[in-house]
Protein backbone atom coordinates (compact mmCIF):
# COMPACT_ATOMS: atom_id res chain seq x y z
CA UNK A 1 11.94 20.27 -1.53
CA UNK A 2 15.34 19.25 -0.48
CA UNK A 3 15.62 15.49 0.00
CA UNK A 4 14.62 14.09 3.51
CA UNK A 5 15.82 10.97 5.12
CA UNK A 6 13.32 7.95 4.43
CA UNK A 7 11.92 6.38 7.61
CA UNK A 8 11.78 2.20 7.01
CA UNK A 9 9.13 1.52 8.94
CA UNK A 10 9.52 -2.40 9.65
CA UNK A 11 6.57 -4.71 11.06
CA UNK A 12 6.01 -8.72 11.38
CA UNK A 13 2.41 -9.61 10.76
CA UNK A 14 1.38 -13.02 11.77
CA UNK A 15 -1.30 -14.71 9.48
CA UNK A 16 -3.05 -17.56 9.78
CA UNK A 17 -2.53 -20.53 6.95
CA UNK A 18 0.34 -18.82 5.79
CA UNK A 19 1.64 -21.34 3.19
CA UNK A 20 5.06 -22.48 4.79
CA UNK A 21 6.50 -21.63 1.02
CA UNK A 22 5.65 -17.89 1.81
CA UNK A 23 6.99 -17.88 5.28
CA UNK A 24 8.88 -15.08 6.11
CA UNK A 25 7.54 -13.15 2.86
CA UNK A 26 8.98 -9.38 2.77
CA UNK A 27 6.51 -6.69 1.31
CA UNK A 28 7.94 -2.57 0.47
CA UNK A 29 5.18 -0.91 0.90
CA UNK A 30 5.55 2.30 -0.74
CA UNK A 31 2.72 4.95 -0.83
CA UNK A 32 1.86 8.89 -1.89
CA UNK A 33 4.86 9.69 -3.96
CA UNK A 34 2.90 12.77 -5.00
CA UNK A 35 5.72 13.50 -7.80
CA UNK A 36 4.91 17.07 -8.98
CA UNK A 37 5.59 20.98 -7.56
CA UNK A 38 6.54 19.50 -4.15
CA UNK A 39 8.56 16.71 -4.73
CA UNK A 40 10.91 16.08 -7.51
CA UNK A 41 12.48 13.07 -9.23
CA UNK A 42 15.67 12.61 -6.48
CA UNK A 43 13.90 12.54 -3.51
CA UNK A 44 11.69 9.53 -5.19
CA UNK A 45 14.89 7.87 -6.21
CA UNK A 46 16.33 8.52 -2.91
CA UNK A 47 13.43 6.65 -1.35
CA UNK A 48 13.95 3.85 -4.06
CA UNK A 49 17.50 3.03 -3.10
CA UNK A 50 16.56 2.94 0.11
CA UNK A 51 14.54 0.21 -0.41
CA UNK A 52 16.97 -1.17 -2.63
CA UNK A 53 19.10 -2.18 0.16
CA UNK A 54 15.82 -4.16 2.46
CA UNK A 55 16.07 -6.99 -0.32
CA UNK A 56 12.43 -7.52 -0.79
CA UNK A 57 10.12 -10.01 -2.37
CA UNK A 58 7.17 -8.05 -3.25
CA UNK A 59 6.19 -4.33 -3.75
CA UNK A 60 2.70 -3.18 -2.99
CA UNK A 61 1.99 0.73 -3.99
CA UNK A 62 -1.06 2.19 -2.18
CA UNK A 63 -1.98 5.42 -4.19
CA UNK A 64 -0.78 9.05 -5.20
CA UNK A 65 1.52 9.29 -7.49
CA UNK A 66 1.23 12.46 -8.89
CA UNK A 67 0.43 15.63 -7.68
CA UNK A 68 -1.93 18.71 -8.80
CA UNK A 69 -0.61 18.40 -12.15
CA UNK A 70 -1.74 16.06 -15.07
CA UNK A 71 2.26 16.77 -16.60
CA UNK A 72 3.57 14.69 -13.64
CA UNK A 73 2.12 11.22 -14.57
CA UNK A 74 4.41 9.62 -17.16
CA UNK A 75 7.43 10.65 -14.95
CA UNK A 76 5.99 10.05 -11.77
CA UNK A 77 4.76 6.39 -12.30
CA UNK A 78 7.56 5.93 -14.22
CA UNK A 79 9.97 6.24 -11.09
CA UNK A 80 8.14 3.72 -9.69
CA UNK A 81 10.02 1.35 -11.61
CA UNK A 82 13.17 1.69 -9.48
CA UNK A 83 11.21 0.19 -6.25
CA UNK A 84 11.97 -3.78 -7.10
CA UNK A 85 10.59 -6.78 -5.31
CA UNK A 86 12.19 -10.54 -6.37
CA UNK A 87 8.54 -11.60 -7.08
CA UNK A 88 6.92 -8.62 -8.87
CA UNK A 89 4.75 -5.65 -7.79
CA UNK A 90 1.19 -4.66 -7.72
CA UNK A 91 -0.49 -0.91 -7.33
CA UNK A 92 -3.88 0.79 -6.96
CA UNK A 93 -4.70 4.11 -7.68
CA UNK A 94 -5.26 7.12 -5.21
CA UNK A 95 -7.26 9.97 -5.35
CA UNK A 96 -4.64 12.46 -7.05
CA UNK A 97 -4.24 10.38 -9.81
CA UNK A 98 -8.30 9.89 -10.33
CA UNK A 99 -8.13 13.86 -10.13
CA UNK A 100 -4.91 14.25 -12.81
CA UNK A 101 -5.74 11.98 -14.87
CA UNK A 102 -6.76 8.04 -14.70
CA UNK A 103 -6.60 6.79 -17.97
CA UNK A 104 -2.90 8.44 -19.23
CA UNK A 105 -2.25 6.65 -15.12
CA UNK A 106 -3.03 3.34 -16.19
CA UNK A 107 -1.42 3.70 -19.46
CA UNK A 108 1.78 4.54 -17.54
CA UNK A 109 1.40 1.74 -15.37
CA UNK A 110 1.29 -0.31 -18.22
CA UNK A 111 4.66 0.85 -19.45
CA UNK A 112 6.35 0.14 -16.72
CA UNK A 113 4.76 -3.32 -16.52
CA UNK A 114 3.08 -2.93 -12.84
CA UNK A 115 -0.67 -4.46 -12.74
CA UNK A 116 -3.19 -2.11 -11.39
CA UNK A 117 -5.37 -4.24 -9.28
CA UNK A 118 -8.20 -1.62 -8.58
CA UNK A 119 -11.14 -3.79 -8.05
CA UNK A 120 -9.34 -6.89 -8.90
CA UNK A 121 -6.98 -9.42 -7.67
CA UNK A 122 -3.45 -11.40 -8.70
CA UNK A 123 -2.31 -14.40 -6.68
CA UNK A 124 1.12 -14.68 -5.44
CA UNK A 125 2.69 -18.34 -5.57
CA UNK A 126 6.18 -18.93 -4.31
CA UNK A 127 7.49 -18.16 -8.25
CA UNK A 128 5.75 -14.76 -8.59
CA UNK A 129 1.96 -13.07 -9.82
CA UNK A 130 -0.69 -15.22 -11.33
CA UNK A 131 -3.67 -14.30 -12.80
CA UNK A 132 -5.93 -16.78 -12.15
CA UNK A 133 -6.14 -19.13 -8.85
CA UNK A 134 -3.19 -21.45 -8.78
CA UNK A 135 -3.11 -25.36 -7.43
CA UNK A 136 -0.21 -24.70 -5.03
CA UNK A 137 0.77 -22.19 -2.08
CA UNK A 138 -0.56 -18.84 -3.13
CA UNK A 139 -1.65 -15.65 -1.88
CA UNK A 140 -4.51 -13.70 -3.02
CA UNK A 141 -3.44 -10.06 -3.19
CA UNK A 142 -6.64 -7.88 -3.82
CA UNK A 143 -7.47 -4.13 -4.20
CA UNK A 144 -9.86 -1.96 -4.11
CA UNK A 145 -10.92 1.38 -5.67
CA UNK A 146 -10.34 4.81 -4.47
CA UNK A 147 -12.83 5.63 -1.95
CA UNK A 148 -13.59 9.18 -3.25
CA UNK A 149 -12.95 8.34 -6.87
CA UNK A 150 -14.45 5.09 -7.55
CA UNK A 151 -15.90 1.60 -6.15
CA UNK A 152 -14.33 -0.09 -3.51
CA UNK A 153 -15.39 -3.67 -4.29
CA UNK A 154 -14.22 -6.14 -2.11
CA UNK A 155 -15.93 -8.95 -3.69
CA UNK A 156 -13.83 -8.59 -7.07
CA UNK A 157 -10.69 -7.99 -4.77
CA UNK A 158 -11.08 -11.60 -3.48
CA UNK A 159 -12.78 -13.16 -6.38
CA UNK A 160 -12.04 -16.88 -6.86
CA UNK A 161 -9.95 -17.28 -3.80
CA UNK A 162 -10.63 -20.44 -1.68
CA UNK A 163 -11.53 -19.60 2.06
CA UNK A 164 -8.19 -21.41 3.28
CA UNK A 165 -6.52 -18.73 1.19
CA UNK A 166 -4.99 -15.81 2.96
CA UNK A 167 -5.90 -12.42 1.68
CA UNK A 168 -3.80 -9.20 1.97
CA UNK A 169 -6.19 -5.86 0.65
CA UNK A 170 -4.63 -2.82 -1.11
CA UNK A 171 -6.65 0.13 -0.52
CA UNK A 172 -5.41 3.89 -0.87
CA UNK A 173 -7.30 5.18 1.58
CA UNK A 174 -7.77 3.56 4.73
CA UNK A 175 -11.74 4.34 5.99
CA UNK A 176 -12.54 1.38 2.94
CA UNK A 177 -11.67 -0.94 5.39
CA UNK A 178 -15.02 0.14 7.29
CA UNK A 179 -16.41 -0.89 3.95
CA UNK A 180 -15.78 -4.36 4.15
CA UNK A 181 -18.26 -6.92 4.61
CA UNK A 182 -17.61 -8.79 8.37
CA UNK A 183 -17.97 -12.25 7.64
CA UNK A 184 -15.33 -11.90 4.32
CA UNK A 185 -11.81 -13.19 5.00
CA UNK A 186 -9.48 -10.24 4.82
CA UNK A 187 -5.70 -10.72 6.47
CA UNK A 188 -4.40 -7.59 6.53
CA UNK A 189 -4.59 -4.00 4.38
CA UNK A 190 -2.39 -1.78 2.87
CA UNK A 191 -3.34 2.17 2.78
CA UNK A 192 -1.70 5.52 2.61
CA UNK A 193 -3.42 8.59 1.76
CA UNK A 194 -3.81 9.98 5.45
CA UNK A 195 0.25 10.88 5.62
CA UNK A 196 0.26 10.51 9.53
CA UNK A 197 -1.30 14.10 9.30
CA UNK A 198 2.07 15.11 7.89
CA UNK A 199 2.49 17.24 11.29
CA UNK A 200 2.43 16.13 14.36
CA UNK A 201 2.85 18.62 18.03
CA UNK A 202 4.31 17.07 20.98
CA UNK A 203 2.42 16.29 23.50
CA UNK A 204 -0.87 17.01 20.76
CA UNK A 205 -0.27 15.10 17.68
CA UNK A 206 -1.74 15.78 14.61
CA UNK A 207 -4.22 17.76 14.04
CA UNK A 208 -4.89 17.04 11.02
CA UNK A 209 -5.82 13.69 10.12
CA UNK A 210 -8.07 13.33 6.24
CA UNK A 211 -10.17 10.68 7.97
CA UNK A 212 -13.63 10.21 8.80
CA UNK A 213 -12.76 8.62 11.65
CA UNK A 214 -10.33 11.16 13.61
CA UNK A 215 -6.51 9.76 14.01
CA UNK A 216 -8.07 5.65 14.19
CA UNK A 217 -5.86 5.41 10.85
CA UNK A 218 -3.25 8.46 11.04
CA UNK A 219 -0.06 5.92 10.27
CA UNK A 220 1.65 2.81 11.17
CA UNK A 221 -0.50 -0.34 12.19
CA UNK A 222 -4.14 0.10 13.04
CA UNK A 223 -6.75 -2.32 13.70
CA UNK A 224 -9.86 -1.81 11.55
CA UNK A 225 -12.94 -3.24 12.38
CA UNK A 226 -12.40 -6.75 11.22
CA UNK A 227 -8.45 -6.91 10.25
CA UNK A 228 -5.08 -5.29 10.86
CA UNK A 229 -4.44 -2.21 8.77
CA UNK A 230 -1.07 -0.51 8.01
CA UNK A 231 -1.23 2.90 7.24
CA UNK A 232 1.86 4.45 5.53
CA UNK A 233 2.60 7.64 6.74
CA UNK A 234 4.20 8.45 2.87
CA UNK A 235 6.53 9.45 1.02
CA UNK A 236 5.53 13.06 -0.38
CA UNK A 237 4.04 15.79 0.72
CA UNK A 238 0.57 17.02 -0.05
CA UNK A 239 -0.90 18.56 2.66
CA UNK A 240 1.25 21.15 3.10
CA UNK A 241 5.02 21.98 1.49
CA UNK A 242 6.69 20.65 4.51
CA UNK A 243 6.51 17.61 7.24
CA UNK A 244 7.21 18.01 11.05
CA UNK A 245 7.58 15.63 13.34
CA UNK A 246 6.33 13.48 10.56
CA UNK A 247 8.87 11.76 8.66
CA UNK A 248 8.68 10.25 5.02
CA UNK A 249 8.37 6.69 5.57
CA UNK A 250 8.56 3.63 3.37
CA UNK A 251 7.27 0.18 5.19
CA UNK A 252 8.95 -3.23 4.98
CA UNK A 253 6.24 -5.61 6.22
CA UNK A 254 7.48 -9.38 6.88
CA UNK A 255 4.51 -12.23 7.01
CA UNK A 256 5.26 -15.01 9.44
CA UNK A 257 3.14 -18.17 9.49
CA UNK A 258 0.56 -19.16 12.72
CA UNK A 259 -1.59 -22.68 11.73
CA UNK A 260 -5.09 -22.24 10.96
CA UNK A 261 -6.48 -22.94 14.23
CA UNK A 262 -4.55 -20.50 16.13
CA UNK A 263 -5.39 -17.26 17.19
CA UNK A 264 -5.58 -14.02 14.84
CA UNK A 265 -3.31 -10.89 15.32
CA UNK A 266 -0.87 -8.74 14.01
CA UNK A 267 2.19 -7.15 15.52
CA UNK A 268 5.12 -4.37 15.07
């Protein structure tokens, strides 16, 4: 594939209790790589100095690294270490990289010193990732399993995280959030996995959306059933060879503080 412009796909995302330390927090959201037979090594890198340039704080990666070949994982997750955030990075898995191979994934996730937070959790404080809840300003930043490929376990996601706490949800696929229990505190979620249907017809759309729930989570912000979802449209192909109308996307997502009694909501 020759190398296609990156999309930055920008939002603000207003949540309540926002610690006034994280104010104005700036996330790269980069998802569905898919490193393999349709996408090589410089249109990753491409999309990594992109991002280079927006600055960032943290990096959350939603899933899909590889692609229909188990001979793409140590290269693939290792070009994930040119996406930098000032605070650190976390990552779940998708299902392509259940498929090629999870335990050489995590082992290459390892290398590169990313946590996998797959039914867990890591707090962000104002001086980067902690295990365990901190004292201070924090974030908890949870994930959840592949939907297909393994347990999507919300519980462990926000484990030990007081209720005043806000909560941002990495989840490769984006139908989990219909998974998640009502009354649990969940701020906003990160996905991929649907590609924004990868083509889209004027005047039709996409017709081709890997949802249960038709194009309710094709790409860009969505509004699940309890919380705001963004949906990266991606950054490989799998699908099909080729996008149209569909552009490779990476997201830039900046949190702005509302106090605790006001009113809930997201925006673009």
């Amino acid at each position: 594939m020759a190398i296609e412009r990156i999309k930055v796909q920008r939002y603000a995302i207003a949540v309540r209790g926002l610690p006034r330390e994280l104010d104005g927090l700036r996330i790269l959201h980069v998802s569905d790589t898919h490193y393999g037979p349709f996408i090589g090594r410089a249109h990753v890198a491409h999309a990594a100095r992109v991002a280079e340039a927006e600055a960032v704080d943290l990096v959350c990666f939603t899933g899909d690294y590889v692609h229909r070949t188990s001979r793409a994982i140590e290269g693939g997750v290792a070009l994930l270490a040119r996406f930098h955030g000032r605070l650190g990075a976390v990552a779940v898995l998708g299902n392509h990289d259940h498929w090629e191979g999870v335990a050489r994934c995590r082992e290459a996730f390892a290398r590169i010193g990313v946590p996998l937070i797959d039914n867990d959790r890591r707090f962000l404080t104002p001086d980067g990732l902690a295990r365990h809840t901190p004292v201070g300003p924090a974030i908890c930043l949870g994930g959840v399993g592949d939907l297909a490929e393994d347990e999507t376990r919300f519980d462990f996601a926000t484990a030990d995280a007081p209720p005043h706490m806000p909560r941002i949800i990495l989840a490769h696929n984006p139908d989990s959030a219909e998974r998640a229990p009502p009354d649990l505190r969940i701020d906003l979620m990160l996905s991929g996995h649907t590609h924004g249907g990868q083509v889209a017809f004027p005047g039709i759309g996409a017709p081709l959306v890997p949802s249960r729930y038709g194009r309710r989570y094709a790409g860009g912000l969505c509004q699940g059933p309890h919380f705001p979802v963004i949906v990266s449209r991606g950054v490989g192909l799998a699908l099909l060879p080729f996008r149209f109308r569909v552009p490779p996307e990476i997201g830039v997502i900046t949190l702005r503080r509302i106090e605790d009694d006001a009113p809930t909501g997201g925006g673009a």
